[in-house]
Protein backbone atom coordinates (compact mmCIF):
# COMPACT_ATOMS: atom_id res chain seq x y z
CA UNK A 1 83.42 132.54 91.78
CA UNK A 2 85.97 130.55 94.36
CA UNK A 3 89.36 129.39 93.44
CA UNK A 4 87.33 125.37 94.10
CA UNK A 5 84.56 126.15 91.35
CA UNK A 6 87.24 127.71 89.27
CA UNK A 7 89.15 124.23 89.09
CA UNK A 8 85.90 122.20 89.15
CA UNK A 9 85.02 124.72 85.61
CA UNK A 10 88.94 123.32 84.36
CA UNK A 11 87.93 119.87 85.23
CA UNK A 12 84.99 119.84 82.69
CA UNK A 13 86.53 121.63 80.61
CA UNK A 14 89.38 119.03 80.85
CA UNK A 15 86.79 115.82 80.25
CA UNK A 16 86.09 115.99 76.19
CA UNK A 17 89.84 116.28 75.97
CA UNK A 18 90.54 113.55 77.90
CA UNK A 19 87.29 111.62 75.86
CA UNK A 20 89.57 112.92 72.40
CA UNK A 21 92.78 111.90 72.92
CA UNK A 22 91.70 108.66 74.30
CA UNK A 23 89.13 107.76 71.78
CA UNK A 24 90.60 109.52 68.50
CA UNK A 25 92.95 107.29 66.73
CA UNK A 26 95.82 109.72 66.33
CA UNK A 27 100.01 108.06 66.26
CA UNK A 28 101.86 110.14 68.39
CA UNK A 29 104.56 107.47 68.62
CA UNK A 30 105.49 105.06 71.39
CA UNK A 31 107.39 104.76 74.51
CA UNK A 32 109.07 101.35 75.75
CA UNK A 33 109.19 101.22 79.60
CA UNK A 34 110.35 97.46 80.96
CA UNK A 35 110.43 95.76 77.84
CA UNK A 36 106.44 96.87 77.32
CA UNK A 37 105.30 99.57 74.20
CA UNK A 38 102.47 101.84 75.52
CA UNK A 39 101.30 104.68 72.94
CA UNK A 40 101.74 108.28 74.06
CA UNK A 41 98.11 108.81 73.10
CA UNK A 42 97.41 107.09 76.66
CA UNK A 43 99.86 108.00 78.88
CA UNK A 44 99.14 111.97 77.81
CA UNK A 45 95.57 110.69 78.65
CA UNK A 46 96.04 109.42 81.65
CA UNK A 47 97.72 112.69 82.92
CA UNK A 48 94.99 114.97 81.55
CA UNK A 49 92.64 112.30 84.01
CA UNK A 50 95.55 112.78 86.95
CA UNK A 51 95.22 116.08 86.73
CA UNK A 52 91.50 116.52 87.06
CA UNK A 53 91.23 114.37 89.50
CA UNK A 54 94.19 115.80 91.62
CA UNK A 55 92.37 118.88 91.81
CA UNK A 56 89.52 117.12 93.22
CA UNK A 57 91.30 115.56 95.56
CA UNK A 58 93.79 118.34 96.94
CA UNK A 59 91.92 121.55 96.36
CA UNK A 60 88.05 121.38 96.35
CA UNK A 61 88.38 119.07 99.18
CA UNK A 62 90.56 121.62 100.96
CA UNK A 63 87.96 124.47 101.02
CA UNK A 64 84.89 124.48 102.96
CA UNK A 65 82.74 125.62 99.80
CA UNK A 66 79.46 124.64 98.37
CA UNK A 67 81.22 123.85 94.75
CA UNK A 68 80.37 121.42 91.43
CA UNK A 69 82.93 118.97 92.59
CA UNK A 70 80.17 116.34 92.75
CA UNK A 71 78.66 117.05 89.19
CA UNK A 72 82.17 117.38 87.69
CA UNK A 73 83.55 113.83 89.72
CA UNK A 74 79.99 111.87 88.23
CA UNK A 75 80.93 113.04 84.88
CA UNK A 76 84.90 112.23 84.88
CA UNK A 77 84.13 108.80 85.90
CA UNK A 78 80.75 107.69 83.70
């Protein structure tokens, strides 16, 4: 298996976490940037989905490889 599959296998792995932390109500406390509260629950969300789709972007797209990207991009986004 090539080092592009490999990450594509991470990024699927990666999507029910992203669907958990995003969707379970769980108080991990809040940060205040410019006078606005966001939970941590989303912004630790929101770099689990950075990091999947940075791999996309600057490694599978790197190689010349027949790879899952495809599969693993349709179900990060639906």
């Amino acid at each position: 298996m090539n080092l592009p599959n490999r990450l594509t296998i991470i990024r699927i792995i990666l999507i029910p976490v992203f669907l958990i932390i995003l969707a379970v109500p769980m108080d991990w406390g809040t940060v205040t940037w410019l006078q606005t509260s966001i939970p941590v629950t989303q912004i630790v969300a929101a770099l689990v989905f950075a990091v999947a789709s940075i791999t996309d972007f600057w490694m599978v797209k790197s190689h010349d490889a027949i790879t899952l990207s495809p599969t693993s991009a349709n179900l990060l986004i639906r």
